[in-house]
PDB file of N, CA and C in Angstrom:
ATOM      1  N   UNK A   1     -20.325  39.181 -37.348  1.00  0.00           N
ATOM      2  CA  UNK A   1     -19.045  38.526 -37.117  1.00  0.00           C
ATOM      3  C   UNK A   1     -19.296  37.063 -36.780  1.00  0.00           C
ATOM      4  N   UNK A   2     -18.853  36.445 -37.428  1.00  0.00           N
ATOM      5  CA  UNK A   2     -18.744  34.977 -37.295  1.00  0.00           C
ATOM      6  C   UNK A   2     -18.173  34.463 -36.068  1.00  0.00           C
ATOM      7  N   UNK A   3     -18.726  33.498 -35.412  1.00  0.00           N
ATOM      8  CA  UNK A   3     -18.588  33.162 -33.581  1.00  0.00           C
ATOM      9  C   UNK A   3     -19.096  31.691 -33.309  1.00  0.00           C
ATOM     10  N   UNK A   4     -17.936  30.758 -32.894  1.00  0.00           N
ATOM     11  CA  UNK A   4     -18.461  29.800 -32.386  1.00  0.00           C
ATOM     12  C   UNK A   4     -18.281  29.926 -30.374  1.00  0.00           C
ATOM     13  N   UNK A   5     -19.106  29.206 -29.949  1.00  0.00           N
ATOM     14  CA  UNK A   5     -19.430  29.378 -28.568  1.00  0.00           C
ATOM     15  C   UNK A   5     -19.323  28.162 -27.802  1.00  0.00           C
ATOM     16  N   UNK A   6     -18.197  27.451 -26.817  1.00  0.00           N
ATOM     17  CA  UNK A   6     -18.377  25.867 -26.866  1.00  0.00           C
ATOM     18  C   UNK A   6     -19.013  26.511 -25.053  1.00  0.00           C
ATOM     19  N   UNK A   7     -19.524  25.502 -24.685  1.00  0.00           N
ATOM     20  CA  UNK A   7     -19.898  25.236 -23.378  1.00  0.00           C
ATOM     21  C   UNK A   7     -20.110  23.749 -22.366  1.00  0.00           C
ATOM     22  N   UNK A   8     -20.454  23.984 -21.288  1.00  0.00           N
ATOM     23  CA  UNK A   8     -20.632  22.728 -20.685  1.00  0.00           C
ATOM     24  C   UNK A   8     -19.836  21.976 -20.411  1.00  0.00           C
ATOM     25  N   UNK A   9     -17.992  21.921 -20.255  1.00  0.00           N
ATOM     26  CA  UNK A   9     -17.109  21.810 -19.379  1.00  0.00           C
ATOM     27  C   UNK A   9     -17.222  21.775 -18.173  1.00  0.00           C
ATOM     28  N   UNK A  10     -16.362  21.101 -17.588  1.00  0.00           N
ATOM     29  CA  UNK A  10     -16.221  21.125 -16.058  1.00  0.00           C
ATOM     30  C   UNK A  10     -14.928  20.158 -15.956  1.00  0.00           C
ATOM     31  N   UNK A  11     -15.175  19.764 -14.193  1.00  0.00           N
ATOM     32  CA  UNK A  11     -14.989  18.862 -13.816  1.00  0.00           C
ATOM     33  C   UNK A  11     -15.538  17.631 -13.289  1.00  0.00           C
ATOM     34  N   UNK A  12     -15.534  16.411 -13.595  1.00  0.00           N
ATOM     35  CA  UNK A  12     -15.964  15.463 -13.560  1.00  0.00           C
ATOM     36  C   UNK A  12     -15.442  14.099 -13.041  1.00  0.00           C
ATOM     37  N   UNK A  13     -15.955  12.968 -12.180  1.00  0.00           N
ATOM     38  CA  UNK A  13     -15.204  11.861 -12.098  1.00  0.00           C
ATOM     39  C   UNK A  13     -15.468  10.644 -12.800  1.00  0.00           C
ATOM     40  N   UNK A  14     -14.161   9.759 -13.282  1.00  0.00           N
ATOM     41  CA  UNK A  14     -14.477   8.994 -13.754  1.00  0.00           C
ATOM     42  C   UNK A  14     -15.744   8.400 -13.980  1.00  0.00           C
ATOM     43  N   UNK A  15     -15.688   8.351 -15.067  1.00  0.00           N
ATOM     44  CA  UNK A  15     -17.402   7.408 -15.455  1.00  0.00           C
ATOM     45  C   UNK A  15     -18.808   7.997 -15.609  1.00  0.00           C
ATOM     46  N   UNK A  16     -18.230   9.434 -15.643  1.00  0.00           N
ATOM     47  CA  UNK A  16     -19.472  10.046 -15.205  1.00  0.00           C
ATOM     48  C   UNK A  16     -19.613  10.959 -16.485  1.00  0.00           C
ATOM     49  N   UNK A  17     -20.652  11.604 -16.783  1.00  0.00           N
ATOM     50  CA  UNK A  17     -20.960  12.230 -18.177  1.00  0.00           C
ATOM     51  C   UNK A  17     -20.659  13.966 -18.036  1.00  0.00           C
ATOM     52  N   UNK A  18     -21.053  14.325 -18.891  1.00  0.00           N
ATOM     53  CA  UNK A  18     -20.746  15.566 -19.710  1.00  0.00           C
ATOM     54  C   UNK A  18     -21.852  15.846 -21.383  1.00  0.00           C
ATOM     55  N   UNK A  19     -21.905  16.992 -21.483  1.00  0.00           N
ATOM     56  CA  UNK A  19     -22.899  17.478 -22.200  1.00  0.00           C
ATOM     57  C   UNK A  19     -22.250  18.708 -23.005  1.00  0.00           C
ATOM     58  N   UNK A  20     -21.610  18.765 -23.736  1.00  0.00           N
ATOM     59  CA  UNK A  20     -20.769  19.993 -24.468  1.00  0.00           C
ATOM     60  C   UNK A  20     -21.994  20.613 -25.609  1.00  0.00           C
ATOM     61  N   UNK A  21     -21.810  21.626 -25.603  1.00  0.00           N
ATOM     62  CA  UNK A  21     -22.505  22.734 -26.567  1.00  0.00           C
ATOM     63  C   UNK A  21     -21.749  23.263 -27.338  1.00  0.00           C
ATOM     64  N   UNK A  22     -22.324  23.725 -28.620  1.00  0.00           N
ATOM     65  CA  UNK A  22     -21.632  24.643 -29.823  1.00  0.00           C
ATOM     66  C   UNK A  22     -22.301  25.804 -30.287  1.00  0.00           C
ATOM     67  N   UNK A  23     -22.311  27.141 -30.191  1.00  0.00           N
ATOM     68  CA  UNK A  23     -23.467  27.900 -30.139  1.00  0.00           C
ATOM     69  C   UNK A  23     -22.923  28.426 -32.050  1.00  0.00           C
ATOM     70  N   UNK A  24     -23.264  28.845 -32.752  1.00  0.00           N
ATOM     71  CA  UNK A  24     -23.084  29.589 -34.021  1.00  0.00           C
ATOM     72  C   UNK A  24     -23.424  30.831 -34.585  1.00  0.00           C
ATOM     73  N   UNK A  25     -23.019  31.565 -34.521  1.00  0.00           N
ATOM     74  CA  UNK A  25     -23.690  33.036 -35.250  1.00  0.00           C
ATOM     75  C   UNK A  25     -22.475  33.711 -35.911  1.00  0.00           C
ATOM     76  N   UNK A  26     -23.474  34.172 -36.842  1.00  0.00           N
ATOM     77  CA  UNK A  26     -22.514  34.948 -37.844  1.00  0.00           C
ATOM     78  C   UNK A  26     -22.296  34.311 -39.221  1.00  0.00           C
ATOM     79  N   UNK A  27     -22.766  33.164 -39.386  1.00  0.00           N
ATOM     80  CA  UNK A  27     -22.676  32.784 -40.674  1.00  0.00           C
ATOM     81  C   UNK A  27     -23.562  31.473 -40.865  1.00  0.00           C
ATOM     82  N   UNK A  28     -23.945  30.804 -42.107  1.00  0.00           N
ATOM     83  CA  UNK A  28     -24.676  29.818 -42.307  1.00  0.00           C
ATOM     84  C   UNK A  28     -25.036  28.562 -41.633  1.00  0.00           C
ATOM     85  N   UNK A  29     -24.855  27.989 -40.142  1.00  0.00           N
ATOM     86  CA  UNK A  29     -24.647  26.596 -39.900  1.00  0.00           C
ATOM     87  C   UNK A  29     -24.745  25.875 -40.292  1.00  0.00           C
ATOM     88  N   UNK A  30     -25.937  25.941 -40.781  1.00  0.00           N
ATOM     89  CA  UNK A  30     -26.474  24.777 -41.587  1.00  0.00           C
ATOM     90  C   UNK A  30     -26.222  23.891 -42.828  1.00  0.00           C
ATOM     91  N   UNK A  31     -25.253  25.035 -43.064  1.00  0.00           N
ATOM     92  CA  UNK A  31     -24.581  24.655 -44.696  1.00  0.00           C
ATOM     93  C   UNK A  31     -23.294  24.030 -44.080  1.00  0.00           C
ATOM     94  N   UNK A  32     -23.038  24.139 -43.001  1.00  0.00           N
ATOM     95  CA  UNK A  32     -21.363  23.681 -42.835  1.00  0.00           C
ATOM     96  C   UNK A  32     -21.242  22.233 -41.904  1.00  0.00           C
ATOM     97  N   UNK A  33     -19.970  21.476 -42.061  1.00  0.00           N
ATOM     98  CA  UNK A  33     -20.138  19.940 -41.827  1.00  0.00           C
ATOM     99  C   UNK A  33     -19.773  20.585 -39.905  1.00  0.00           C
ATOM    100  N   UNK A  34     -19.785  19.784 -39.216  1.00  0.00           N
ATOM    101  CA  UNK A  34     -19.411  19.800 -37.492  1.00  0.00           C
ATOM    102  C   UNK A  34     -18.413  19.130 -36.875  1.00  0.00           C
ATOM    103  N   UNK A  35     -17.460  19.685 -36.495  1.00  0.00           N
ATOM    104  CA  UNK A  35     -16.090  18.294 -36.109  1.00  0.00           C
ATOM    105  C   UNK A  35     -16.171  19.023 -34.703  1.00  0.00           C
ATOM    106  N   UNK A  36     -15.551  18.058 -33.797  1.00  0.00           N
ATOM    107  CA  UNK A  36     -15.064  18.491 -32.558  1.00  0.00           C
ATOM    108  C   UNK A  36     -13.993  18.240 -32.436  1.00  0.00           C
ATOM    109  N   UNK A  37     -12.926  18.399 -31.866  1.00  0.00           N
ATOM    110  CA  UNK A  37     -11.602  18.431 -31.619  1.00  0.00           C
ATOM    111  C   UNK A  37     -11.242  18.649 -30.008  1.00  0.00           C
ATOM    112  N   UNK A  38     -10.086  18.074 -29.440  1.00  0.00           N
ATOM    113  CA  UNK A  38      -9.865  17.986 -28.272  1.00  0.00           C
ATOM    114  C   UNK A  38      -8.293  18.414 -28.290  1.00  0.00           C
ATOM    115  N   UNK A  39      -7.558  19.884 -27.121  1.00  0.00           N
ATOM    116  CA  UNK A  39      -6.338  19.377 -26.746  1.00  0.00           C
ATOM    117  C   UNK A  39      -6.260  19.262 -25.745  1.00  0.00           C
ATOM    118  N   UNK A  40      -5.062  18.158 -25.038  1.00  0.00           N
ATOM    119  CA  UNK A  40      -4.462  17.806 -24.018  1.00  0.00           C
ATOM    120  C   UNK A  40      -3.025  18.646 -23.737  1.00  0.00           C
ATOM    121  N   UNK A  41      -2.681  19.023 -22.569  1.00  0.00           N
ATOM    122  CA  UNK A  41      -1.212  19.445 -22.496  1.00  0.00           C
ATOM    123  C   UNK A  41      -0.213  18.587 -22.983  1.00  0.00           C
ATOM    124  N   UNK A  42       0.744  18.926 -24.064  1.00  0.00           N
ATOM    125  CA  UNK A  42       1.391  18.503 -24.191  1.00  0.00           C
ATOM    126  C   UNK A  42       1.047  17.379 -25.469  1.00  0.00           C
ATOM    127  N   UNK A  43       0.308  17.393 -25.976  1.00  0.00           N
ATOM    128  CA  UNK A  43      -0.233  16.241 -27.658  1.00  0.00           C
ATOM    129  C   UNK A  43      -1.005  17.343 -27.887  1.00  0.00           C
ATOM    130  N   UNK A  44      -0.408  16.931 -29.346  1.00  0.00           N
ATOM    131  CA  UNK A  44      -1.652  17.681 -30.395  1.00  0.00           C
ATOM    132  C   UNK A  44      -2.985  17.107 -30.427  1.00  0.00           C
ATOM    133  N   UNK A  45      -3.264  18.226 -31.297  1.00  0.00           N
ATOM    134  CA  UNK A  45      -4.686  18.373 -31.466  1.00  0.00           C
ATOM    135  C   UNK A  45      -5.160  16.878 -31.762  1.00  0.00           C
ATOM    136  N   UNK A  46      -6.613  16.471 -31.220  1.00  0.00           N
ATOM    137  CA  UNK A  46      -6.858  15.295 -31.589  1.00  0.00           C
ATOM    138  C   UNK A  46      -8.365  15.381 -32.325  1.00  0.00           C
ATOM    139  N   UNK A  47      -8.980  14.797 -33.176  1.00  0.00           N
ATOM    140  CA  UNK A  47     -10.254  15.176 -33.507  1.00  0.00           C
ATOM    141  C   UNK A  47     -10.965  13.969 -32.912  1.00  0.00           C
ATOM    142  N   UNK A  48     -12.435  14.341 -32.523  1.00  0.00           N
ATOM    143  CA  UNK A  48     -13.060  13.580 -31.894  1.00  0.00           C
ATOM    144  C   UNK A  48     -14.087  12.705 -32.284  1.00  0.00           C
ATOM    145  N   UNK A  49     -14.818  13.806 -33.048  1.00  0.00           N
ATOM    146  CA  UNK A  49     -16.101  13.607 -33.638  1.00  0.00           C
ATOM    147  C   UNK A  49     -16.504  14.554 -34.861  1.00  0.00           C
ATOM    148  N   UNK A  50     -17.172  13.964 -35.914  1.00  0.00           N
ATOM    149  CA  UNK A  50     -17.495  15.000 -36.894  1.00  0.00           C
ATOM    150  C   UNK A  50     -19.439  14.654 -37.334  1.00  0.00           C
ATOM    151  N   UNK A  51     -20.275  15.563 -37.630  1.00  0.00           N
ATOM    152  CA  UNK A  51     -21.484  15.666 -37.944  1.00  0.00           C
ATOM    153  C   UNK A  51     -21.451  16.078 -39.435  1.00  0.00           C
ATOM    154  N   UNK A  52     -21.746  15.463 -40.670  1.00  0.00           N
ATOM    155  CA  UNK A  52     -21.927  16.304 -41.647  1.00  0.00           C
ATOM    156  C   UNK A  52     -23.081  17.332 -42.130  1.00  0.00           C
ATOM    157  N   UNK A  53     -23.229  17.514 -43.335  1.00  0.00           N
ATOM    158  CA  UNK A  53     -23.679  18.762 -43.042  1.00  0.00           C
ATOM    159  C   UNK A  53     -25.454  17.951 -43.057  1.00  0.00           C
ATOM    160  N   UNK A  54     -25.714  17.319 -43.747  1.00  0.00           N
ATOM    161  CA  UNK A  54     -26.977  16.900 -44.674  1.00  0.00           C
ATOM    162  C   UNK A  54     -27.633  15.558 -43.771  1.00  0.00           C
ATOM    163  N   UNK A  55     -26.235  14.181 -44.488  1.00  0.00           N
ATOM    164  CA  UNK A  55     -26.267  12.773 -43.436  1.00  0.00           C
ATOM    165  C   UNK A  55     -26.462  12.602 -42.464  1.00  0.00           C
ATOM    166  N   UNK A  56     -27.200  11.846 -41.651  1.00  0.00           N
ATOM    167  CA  UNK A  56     -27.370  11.333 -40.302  1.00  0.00           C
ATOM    168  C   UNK A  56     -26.218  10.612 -40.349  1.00  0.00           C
ATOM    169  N   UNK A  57     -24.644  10.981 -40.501  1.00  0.00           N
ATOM    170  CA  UNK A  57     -23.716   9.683 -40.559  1.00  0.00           C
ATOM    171  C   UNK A  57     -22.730  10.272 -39.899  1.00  0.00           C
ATOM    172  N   UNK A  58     -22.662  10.408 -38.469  1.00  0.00           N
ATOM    173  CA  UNK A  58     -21.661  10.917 -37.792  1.00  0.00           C
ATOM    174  C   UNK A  58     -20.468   9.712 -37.744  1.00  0.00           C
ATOM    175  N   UNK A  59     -19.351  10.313 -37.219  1.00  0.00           N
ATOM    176  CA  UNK A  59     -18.243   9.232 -37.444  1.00  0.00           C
ATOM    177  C   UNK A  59     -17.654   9.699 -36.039  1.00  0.00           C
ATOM    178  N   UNK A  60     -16.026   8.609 -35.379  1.00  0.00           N
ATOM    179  CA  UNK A  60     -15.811   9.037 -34.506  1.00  0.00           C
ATOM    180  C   UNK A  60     -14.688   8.309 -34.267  1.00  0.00           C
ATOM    181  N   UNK A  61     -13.554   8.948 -33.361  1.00  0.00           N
ATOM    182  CA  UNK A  61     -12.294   8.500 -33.694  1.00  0.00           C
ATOM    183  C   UNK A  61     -12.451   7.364 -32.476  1.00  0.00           C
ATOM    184  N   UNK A  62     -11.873   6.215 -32.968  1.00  0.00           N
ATOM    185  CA  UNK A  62     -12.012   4.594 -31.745  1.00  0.00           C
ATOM    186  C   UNK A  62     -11.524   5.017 -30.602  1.00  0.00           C
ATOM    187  N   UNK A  63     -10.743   6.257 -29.953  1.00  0.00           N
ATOM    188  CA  UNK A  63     -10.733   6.684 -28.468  1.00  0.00           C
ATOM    189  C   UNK A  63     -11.938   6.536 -28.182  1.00  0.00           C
ATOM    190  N   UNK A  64     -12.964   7.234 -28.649  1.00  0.00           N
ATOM    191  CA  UNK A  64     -14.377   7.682 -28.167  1.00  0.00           C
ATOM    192  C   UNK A  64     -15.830   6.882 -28.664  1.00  0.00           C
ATOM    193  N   UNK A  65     -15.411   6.197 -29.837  1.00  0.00           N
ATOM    194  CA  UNK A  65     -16.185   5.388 -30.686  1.00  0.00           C
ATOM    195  C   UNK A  65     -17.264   4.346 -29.255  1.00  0.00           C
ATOM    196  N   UNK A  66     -18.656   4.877 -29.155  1.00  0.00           N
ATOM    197  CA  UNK A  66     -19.543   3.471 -28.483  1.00  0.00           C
ATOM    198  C   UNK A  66     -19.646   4.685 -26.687  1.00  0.00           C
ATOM    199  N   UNK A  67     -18.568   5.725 -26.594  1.00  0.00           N
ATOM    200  CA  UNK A  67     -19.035   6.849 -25.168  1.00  0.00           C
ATOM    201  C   UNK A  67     -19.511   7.458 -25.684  1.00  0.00           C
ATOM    202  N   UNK A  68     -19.122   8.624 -26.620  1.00  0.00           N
ATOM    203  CA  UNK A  68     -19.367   9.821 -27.220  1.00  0.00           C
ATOM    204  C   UNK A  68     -20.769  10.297 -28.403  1.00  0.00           C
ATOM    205  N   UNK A  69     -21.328  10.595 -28.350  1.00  0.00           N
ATOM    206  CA  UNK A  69     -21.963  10.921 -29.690  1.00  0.00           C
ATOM    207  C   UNK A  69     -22.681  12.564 -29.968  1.00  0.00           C
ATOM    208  N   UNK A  70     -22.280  12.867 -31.383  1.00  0.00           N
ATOM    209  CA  UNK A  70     -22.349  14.177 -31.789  1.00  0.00           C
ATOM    210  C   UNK A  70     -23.678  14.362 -32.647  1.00  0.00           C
ATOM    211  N   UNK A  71     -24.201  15.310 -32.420  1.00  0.00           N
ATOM    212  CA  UNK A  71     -25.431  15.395 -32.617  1.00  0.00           C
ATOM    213  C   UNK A  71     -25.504  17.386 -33.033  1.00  0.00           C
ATOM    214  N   UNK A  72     -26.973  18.021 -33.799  1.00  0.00           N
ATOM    215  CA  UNK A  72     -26.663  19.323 -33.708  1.00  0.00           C
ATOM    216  C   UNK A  72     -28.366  19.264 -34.194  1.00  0.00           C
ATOM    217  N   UNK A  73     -28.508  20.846 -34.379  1.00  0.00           N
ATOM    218  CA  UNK A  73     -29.667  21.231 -33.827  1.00  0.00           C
ATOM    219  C   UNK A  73     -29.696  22.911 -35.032  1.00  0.00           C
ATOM    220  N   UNK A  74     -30.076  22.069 -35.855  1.00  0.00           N
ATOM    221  CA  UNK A  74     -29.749  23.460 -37.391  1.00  0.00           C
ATOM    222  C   UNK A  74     -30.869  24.759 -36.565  1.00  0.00           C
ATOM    223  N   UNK A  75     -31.740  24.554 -36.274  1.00  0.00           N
ATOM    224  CA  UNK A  75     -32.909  25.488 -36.136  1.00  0.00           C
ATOM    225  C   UNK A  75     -32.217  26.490 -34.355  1.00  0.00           C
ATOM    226  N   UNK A  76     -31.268  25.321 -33.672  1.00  0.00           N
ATOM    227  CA  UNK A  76     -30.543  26.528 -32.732  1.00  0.00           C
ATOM    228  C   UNK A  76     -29.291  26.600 -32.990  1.00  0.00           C
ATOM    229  N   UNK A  77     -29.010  26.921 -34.265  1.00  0.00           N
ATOM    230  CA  UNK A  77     -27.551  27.047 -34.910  1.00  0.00           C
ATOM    231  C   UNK A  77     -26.491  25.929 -33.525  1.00  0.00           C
ATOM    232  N   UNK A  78     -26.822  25.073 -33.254  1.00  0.00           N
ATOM    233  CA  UNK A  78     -25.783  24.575 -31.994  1.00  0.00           C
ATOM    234  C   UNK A  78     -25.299  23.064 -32.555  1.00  0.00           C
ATOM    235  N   UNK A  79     -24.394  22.877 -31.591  1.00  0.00           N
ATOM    236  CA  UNK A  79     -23.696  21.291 -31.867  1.00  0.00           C
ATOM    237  C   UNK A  79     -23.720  20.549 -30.458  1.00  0.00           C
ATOM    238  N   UNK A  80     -23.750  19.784 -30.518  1.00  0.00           N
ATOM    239  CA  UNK A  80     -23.733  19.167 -29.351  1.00  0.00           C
ATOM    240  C   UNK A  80     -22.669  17.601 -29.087  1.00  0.00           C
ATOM    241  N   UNK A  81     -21.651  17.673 -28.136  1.00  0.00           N
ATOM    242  CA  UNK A  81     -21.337  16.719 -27.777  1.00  0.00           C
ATOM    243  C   UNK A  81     -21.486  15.967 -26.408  1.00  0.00           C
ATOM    244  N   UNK A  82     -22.077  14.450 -26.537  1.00  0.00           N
ATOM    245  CA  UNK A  82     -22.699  14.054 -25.572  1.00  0.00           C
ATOM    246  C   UNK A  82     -21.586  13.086 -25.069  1.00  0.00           C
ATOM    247  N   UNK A  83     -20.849  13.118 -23.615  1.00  0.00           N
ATOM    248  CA  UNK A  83     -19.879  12.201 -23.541  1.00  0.00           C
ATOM    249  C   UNK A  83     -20.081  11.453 -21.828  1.00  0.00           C
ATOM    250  N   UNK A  84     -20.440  10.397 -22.001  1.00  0.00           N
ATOM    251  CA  UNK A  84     -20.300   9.219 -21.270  1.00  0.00           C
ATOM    252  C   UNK A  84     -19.296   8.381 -20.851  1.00  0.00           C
ATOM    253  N   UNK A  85     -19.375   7.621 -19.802  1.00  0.00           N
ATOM    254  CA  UNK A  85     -18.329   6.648 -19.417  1.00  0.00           C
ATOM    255  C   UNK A  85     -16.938   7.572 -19.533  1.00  0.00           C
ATOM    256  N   UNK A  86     -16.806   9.056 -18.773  1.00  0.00           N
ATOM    257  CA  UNK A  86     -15.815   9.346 -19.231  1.00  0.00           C
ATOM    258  C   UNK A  86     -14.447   8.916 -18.341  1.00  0.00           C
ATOM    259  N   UNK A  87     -13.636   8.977 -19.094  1.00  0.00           N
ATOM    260  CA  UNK A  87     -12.100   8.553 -18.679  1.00  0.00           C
ATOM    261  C   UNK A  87     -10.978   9.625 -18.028  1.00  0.00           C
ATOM    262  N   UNK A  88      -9.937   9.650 -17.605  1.00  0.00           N
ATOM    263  CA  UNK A  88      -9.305  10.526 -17.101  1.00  0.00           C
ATOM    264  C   UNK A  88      -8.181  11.078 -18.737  1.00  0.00           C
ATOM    265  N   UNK A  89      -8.206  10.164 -19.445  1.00  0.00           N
ATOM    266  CA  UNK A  89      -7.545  10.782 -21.081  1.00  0.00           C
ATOM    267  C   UNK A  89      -8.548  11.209 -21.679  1.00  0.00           C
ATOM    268  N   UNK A  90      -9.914  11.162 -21.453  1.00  0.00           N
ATOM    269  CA  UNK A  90     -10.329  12.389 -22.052  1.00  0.00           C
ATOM    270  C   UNK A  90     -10.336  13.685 -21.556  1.00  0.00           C
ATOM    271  N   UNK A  91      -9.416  14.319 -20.307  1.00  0.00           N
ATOM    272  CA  UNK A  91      -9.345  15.500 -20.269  1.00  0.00           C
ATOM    273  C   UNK A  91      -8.407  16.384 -21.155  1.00  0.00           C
ATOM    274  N   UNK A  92      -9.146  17.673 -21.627  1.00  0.00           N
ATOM    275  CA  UNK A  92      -8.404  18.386 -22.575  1.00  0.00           C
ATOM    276  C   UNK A  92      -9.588  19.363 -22.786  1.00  0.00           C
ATOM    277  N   UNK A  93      -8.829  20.193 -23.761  1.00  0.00           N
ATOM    278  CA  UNK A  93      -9.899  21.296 -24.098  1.00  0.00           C
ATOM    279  C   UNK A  93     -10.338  21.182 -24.921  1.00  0.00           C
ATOM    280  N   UNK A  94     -11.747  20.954 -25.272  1.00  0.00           N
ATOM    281  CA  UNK A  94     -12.690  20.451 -26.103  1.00  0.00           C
ATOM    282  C   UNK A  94     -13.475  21.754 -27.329  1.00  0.00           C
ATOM    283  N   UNK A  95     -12.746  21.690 -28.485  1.00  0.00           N
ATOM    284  CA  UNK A  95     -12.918  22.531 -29.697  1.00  0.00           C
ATOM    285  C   UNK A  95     -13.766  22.058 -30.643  1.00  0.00           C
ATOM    286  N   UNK A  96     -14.731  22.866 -30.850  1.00  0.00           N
ATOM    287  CA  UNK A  96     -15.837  23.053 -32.151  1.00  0.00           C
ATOM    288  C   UNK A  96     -15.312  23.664 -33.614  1.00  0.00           C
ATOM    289  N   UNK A  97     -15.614  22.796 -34.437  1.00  0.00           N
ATOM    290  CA  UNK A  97     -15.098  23.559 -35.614  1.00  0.00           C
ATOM    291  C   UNK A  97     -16.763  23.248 -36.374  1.00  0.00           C
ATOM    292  N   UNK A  98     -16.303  23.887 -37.488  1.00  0.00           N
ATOM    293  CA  UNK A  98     -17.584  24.080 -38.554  1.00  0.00           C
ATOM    294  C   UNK A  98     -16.737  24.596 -39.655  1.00  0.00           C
ATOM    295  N   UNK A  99     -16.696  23.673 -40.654  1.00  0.00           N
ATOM    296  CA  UNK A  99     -16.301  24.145 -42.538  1.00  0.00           C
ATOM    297  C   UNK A  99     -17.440  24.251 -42.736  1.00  0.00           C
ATOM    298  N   UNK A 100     -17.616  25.135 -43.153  1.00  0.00           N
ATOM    299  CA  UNK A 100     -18.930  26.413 -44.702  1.00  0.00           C
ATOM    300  C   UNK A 100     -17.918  26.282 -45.983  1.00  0.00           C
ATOM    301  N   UNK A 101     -17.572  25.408 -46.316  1.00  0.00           N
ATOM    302  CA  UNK A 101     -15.981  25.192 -47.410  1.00  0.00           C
ATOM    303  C   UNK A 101     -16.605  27.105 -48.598  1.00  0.00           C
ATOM    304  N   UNK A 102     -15.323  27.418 -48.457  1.00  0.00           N
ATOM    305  CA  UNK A 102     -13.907  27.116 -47.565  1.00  0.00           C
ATOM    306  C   UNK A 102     -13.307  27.422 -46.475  1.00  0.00           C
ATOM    307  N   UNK A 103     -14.242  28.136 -45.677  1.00  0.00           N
ATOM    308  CA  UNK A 103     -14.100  29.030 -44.272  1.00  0.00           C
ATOM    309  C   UNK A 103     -14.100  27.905 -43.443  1.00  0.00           C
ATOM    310  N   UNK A 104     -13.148  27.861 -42.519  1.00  0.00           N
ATOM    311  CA  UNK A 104     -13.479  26.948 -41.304  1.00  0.00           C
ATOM    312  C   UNK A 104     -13.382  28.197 -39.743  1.00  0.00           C
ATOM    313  N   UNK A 105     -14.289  27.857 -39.394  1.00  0.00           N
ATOM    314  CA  UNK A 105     -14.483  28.406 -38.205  1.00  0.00           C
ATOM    315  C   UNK A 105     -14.399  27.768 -36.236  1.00  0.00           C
ATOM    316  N   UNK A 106     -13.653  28.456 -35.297  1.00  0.00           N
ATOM    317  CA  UNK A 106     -13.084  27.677 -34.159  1.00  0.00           C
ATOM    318  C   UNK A 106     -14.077  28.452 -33.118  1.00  0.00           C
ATOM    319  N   UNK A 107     -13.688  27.856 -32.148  1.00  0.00           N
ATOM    320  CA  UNK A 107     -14.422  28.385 -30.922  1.00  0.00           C
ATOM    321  C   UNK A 107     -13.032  28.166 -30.146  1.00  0.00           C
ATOM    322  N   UNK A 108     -13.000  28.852 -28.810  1.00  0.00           N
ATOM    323  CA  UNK A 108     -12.135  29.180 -27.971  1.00  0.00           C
ATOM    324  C   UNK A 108     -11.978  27.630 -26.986  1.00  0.00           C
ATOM    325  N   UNK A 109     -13.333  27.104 -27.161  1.00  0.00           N
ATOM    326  CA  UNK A 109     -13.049  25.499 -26.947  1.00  0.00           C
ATOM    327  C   UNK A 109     -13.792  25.681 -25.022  1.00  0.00           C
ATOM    328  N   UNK A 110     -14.041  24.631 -24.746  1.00  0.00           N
ATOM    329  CA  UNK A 110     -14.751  24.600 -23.009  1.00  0.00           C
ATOM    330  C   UNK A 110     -13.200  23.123 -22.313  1.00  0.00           C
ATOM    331  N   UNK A 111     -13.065  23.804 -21.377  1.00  0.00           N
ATOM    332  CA  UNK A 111     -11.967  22.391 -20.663  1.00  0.00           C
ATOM    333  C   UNK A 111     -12.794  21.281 -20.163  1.00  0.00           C
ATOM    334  N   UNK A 112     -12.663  20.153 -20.152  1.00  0.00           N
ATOM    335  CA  UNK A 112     -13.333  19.029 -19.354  1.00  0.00           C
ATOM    336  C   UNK A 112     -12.150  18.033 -19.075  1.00  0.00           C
ATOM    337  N   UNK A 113     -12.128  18.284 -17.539  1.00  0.00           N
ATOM    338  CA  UNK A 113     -11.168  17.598 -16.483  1.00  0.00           C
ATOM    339  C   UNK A 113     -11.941  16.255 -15.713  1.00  0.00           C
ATOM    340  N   UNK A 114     -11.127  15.389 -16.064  1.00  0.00           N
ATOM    341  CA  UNK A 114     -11.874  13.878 -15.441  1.00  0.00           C
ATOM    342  C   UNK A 114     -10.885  13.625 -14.547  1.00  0.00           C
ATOM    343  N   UNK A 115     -11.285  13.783 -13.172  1.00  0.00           N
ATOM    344  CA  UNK A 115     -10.549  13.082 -12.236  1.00  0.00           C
ATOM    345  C   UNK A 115     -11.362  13.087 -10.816  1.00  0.00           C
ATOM    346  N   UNK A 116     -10.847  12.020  -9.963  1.00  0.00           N
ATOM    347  CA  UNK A 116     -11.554  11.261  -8.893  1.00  0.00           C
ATOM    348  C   UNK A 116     -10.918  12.554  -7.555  1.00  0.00           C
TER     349      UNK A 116
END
């Protein structure tokens, strides 16, 4: 059965970092591109960060563009998001996706709360 696994949430204060995980089983990782996605109460879904499948050419939406960077680890099926300088709008619940086109696959997502 196909399973993504996010981890490494919390709570945190301003400015201070965070380390998110993506665990994978159940189907190919390696073949599939890596996005992260974030919700907040009340706004939709926002995407954060994406890893492709092959490229060293991660991309990243200008909220996070120069804190954040996404990174993964084919040999421990995992993803990783690394987030710095964090802010009190980046709290939300922080979602892993993975396209294997045409399957896209979610994880239940880890919360990360920034406040003093």
């Amino acid at each position: 059965q196909a399973q993504l696994v996010e981890s490494g949430g919390g709570l945190v204060q301003p400015g201070g970092s965070l380390r998110l995980s993506c665990v994978a089983s159940g189907f190919d990782f390696s073949a599939g591109a890596v996005r992260w996605y974030r919700e907040a109460p009340g706004k939709e879904r926002e995407f954060v960060a994406s890893f492709p499948i092959t490229a060293d050419d991660p991309t990243y939406a200008d909220s996070v563009k120069g804190r954040f960077v996404i990174s993964r680890d084919n040999a421990k099926n995992t993803a990783y998001l690394q987030m710095d300088s964090l802010k009190a709008e980046d709290t939300a619940n922080y979602l892993c996706n993975v396209l294997v086109w045409p399957d896209g696959y979610w994880g239940q997502g880890t919360q990360v709360t920034v406040s003093s």
